[in-house]
Protein backbone atom coordinates (compact mmCIF):
# COMPACT_ATOMS: atom_id res chain seq x y z
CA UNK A 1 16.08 -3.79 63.86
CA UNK A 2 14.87 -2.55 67.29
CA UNK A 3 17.90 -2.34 69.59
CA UNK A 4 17.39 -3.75 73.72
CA UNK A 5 20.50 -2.30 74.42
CA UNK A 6 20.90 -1.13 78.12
CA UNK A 7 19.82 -3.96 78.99
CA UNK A 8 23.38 -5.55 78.73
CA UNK A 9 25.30 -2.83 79.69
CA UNK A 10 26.07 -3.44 83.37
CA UNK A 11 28.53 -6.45 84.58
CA UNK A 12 29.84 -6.86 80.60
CA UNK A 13 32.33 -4.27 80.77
CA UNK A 14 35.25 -6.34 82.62
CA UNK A 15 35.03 -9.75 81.09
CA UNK A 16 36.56 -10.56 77.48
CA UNK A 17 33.56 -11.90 74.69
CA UNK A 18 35.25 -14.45 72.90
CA UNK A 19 34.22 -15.18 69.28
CA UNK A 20 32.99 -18.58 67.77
CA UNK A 21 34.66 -20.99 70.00
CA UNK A 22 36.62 -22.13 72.81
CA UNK A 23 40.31 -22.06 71.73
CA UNK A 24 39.90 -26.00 72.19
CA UNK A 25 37.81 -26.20 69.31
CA UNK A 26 40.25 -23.87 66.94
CA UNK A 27 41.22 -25.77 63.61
CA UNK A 28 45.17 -26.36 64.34
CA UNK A 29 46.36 -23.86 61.62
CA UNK A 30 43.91 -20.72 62.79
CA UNK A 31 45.07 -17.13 63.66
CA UNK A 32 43.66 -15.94 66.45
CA UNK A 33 43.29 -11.75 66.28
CA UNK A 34 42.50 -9.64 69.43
CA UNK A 35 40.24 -6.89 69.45
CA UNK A 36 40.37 -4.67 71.84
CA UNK A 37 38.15 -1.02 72.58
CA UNK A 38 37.02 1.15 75.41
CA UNK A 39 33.77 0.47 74.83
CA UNK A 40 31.27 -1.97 77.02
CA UNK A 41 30.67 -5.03 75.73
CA UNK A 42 27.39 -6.57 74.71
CA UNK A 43 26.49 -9.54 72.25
CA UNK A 44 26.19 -9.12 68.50
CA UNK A 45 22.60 -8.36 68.42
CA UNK A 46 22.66 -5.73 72.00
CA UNK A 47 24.53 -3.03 73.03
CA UNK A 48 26.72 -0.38 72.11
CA UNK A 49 26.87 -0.68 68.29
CA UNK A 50 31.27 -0.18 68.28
CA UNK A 51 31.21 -3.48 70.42
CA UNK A 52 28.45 -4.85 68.18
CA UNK A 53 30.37 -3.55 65.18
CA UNK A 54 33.39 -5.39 66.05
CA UNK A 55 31.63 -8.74 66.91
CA UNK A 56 29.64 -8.69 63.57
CA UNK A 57 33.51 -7.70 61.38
CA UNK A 58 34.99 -10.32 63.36
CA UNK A 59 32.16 -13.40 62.49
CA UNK A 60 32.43 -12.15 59.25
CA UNK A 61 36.03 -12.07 58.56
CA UNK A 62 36.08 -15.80 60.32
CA UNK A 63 33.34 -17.07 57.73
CA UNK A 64 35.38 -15.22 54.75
CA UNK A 65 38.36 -17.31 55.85
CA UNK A 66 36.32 -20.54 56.39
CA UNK A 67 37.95 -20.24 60.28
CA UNK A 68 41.32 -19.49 58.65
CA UNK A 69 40.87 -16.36 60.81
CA UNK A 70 39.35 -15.97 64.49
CA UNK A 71 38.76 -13.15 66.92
CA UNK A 72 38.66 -12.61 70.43
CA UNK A 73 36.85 -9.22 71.71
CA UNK A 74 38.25 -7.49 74.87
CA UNK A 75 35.54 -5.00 75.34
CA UNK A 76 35.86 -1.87 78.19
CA UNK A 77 39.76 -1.74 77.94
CA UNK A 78 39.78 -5.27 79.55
CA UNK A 79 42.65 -6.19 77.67
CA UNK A 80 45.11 -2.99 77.94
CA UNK A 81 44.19 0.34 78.56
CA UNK A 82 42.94 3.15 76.42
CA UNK A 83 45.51 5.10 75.81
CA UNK A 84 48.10 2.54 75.07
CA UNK A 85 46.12 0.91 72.28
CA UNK A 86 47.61 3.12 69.53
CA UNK A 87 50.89 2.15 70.04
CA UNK A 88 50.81 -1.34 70.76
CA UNK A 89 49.19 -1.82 67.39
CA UNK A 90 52.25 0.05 65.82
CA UNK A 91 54.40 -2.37 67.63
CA UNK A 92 52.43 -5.29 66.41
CA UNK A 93 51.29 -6.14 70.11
CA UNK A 94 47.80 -5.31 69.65
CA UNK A 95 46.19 -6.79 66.15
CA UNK A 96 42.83 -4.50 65.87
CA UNK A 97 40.93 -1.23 68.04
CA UNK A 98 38.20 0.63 67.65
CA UNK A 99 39.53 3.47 68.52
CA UNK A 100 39.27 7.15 68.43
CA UNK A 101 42.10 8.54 66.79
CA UNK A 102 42.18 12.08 68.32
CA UNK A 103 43.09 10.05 71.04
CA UNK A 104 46.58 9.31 69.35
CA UNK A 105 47.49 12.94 69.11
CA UNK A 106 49.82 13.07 72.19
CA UNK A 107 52.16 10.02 69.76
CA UNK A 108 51.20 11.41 66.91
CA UNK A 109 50.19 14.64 66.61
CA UNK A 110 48.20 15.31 62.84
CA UNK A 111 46.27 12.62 63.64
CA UNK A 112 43.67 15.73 65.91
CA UNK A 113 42.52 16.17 62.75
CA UNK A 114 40.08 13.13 63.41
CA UNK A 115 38.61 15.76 66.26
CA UNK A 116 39.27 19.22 65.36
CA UNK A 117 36.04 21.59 66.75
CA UNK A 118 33.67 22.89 63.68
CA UNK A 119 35.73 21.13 61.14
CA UNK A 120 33.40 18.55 60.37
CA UNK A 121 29.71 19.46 60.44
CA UNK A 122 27.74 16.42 58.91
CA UNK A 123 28.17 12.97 58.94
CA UNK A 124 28.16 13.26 55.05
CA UNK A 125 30.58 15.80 54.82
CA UNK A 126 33.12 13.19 57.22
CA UNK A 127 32.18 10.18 55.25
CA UNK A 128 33.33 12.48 51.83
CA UNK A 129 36.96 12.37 53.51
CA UNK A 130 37.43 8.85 52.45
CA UNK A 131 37.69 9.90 48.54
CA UNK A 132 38.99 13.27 49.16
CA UNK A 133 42.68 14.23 48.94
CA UNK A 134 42.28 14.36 52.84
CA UNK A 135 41.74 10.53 52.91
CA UNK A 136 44.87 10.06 50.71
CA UNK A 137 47.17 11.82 53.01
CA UNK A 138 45.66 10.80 56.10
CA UNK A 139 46.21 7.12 55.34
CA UNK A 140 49.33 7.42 53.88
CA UNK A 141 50.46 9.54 57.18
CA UNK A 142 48.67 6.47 59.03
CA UNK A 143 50.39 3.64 57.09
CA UNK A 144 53.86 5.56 57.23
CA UNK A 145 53.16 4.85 61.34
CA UNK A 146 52.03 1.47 61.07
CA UNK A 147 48.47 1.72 61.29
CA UNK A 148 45.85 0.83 58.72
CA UNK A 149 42.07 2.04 58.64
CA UNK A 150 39.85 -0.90 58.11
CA UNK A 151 36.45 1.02 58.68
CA UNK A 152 35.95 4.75 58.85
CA UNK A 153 33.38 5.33 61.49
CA UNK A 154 32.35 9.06 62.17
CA UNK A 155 30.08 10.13 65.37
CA UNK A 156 28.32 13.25 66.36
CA UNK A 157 28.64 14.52 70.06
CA UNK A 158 26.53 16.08 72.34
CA UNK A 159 27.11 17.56 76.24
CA UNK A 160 26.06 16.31 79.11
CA UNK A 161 26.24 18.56 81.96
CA UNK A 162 25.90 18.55 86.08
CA UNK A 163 25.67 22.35 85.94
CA UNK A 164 23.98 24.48 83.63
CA UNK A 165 23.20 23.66 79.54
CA UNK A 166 26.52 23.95 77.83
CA UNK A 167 24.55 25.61 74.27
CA UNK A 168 26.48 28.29 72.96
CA UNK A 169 30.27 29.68 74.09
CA UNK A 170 29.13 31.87 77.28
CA UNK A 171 27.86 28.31 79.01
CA UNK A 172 31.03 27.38 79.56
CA UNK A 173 32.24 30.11 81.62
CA UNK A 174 33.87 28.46 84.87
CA UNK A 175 32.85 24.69 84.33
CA UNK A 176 35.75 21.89 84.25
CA UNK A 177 34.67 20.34 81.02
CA UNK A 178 36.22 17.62 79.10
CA UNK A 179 36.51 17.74 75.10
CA UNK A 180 38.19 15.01 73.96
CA UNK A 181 40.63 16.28 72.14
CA UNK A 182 43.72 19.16 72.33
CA UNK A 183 42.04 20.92 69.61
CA UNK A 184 38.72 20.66 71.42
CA UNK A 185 40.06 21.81 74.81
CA UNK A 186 41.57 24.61 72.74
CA UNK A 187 38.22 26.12 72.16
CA UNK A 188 36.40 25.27 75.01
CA UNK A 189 39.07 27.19 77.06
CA UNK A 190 39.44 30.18 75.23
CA UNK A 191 34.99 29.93 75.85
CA UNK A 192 35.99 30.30 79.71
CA UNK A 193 35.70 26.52 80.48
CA UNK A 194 38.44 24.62 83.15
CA UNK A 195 39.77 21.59 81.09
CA UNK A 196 40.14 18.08 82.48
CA UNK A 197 41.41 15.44 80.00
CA UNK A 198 39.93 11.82 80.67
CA UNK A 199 38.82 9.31 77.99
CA UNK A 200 35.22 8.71 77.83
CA UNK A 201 35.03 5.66 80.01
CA UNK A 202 35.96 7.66 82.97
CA UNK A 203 33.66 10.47 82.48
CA UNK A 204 30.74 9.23 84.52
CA UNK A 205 33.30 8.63 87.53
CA UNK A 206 35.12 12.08 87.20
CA UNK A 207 31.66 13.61 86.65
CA UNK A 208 30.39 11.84 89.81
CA UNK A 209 33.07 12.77 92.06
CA UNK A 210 32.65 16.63 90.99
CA UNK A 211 36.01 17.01 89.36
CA UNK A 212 33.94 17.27 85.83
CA UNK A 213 30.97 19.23 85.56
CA UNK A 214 30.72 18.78 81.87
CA UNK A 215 31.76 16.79 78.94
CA UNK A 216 31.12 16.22 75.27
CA UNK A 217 31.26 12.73 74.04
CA UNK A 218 29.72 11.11 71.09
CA UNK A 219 25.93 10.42 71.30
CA UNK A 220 26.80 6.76 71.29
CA UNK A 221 28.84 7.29 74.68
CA UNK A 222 26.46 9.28 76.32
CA UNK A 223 23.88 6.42 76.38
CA UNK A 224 26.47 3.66 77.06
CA UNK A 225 28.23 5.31 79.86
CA UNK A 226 24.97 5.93 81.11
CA UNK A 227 25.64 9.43 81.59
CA UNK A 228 21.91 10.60 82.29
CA UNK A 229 22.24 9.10 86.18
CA UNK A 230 24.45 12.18 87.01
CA UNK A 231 23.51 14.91 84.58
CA UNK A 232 21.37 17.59 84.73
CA UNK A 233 21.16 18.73 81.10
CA UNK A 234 21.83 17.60 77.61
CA UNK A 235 23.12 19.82 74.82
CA UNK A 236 22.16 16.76 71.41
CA UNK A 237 24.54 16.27 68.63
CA UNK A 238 21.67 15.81 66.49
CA UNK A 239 20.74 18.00 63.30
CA UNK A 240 23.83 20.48 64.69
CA UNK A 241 26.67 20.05 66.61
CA UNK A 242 30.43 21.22 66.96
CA UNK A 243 31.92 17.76 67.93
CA UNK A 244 32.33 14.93 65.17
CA UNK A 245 34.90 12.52 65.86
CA UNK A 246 36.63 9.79 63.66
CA UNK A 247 36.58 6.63 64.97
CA UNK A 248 37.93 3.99 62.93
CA UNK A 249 38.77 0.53 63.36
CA UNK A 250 42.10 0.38 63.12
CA UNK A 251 44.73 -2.69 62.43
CA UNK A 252 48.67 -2.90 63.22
CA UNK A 253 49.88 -2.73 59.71
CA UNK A 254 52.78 -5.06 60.64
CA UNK A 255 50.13 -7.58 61.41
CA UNK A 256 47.85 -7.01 58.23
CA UNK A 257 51.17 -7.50 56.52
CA UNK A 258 52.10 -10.29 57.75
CA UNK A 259 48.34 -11.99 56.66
CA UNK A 260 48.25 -14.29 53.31
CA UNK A 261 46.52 -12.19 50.52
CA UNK A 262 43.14 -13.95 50.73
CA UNK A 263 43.18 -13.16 54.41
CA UNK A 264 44.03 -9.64 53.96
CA UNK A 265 41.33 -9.10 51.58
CA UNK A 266 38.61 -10.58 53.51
CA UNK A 267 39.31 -8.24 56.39
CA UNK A 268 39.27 -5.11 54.00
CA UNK A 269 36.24 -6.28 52.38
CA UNK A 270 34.12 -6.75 55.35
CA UNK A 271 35.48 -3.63 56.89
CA UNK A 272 34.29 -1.62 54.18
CA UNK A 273 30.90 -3.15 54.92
CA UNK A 274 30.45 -2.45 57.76
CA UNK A 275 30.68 1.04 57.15
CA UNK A 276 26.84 1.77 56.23
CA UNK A 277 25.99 -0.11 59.73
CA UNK A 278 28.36 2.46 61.56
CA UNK A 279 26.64 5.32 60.18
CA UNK A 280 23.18 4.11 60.67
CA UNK A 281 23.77 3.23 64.27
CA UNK A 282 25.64 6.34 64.82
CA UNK A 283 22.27 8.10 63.69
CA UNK A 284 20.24 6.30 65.07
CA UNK A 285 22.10 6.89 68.69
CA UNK A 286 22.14 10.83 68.31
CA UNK A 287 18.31 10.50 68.62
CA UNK A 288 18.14 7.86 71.17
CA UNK A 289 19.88 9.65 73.50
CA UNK A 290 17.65 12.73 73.24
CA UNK A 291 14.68 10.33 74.17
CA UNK A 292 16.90 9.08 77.10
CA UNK A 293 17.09 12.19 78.39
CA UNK A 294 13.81 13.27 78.04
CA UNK A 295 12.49 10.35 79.57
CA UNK A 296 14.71 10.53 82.76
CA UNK A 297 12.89 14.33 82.63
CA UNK A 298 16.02 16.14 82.11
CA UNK A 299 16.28 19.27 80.00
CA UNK A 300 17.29 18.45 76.23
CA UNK A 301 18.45 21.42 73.83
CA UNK A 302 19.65 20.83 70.27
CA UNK A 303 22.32 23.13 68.48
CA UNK A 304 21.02 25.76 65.43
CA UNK A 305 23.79 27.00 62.92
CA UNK A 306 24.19 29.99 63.56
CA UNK A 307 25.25 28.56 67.65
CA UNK A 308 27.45 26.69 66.06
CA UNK A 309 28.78 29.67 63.58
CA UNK A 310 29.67 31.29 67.11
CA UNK A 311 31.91 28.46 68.16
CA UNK A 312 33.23 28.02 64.58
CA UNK A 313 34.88 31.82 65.19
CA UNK A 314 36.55 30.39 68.26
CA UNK A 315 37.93 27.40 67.15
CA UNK A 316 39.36 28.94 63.57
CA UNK A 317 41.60 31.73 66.42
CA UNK A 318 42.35 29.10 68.74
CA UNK A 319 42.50 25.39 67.97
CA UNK A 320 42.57 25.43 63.89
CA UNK A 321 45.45 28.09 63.88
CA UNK A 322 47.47 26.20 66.65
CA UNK A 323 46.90 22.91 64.76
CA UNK A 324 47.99 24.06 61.60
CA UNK A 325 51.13 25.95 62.93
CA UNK A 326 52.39 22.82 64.67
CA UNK A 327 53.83 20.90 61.39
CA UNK A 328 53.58 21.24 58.22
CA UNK A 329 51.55 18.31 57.89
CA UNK A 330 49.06 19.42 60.15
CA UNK A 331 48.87 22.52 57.65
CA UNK A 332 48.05 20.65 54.79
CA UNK A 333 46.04 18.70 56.28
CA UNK A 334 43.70 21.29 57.90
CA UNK A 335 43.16 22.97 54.31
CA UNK A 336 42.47 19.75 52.95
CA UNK A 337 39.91 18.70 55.38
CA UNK A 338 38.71 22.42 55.12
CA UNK A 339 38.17 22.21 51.05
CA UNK A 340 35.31 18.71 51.56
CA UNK A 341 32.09 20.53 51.14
């Protein structure tokens, strides 16, 4: 399906979608479930695919349920804001994110693993988590907080840059970047680059006001944020890239717990679903924003292996040994993750 997507970007981001109905027209026994993301919102045939994503899991869930079940979608952190989503699902406040969970590190710290720099170098080789002994322990360390992975959603990143390509390690030398991630910053320091730590919805702001020069965000992000109004160069996570990021969609385990069994396995069967649509999208995005680029005739320059190789020796001295010396979860986690082909 082609996607008109930018075209329902602007004015969405504030205003919560509600799904199905009015609550007027809710059967008197329904649950109502909020969803809530960073993302901007759109419809469920336009837009960012993590807003579309949620919009299509919640009208399926609700016809699973026969209405037992319905969803309202708080898109662009309209409900609470980024940061705090994490834990309000672990205190049952919040019922469902997308969210990226590298973003949870400062609460809980193994969970940088979702966003650890060379780690993961194929969407194939993050997908292979889910049946790996890293999968295991990383929902088991996941439950054990109260959170439950409904859909595992992995993205490639790119770089968009107001200075100079950011390509291999010497680029960075001087620029106030932003990596998303301890682990990330890790690496792109020891590289020479000034780190600033904002989530990706205030990247175009931070890089418009010249406190960011640079930043690496998923591909999906890039085009979203609309990131090609104030950059100058574009560094693809396409074919290559050192930045792939979990990001799930994630459910307070107290509420999934509370759920009648019939509810609870509707919502794990359609989030398991919509896992082939994640990955598609996600695809599909890293080359979209390439022609974005191009088209707005600004320079576009994909990562080879042995670039990334070159970063890979950074991060292993700087944010895979700091990771792994941190608990001894983290540890065993980073030699499990290591060990997926």
């Amino acid at each position: 399906m082609k996607i008109a997507r930018r075209t329902v970007l602007s004015g969405l981001i504030a205003a919560p979608a509600i799904i199905a109905a009015s609550r007027r027209g809710f059967a008197a026994d329904a649950k109502v479930l909020k969803i809530s993301h960073q993302f901007p919102g759109g419809t469920i045939e336009q837009g960012d695919f993590r807003d579309r994503m949620c919009r299509m899991f919640a009208q399926e869930v609700e016809k699973k349920t026969n209405g037992a079940l319905k969803f309202e979608i708080y898109p662009g952190s309209s409900l609470m804001k980024t940061n705090s989503q994490f834990s309000a699902m672990r205190k049952g406040a919040l019922d469902i994110s997308l969210y990226p969970l590298a973003y949870a590190g400062g609460e809980v710290q193994e969970v940088n693993i979702g966003l650890m720099p060379c780690l993961v170098t194929s969407y194939e080789q993050g997908l292979a988590w889910k049946k790996a002994p890293i999968g295991t322990e990383l929902l088991k360390l996941l439950d054990d907080k109260g959170i439950k992975i409904l859909t595992w959603v992995w993205q490639s990143g790119g770089v968009a840059s107001r200075a100079n390509a950011v390509v291999a390690p010497d680029d960075t030398k001087g620029l106030k970047i932003r990596g998303g991630s301890r682990e990330m910053d890790l690496m792109l320091k020891q590289a020479g680059g000034i780190i600033s730590s904002v989530p990706s919805n205030e990247i175009y702001a931070a890089m418009q006001t010249g406190s960011l020069d640079a930043a690496v965000t998923s591909s999906t992000s890039l085009i979203s944020f609309r990131l090609e109004e104030i950059s100058k160069n574009l560094t693809t996570g396409r074919g290559k890239s050192f930045w792939y990021m979990l990001e799930p969609l994630l459910m307070s385990k107290a509420i999934f717990d509370a759920l009648p069994k019939d509810q609870q396995t509707a919502i794990t069967e359609v989030g398991i679903e919509m896992e082939p649509f994640a990955l598609n999208q996600a695809k599909s995005d890293d080359e979209m924003i390439a022609a974005i680029y191009k088209k707005a005739n600004i320079p576009v320059t994909d990562m080879d292996e042995a670039t990334v190789e070159k970063w890979r020796k950074i991060a292993e001295d700087t944010a895979w040994k700091d990771f792994a010396a941190r608990t001894a979860d983290c540890d065993k986690l980073l030699k499990l993750a290591a060990a997926v082909a």
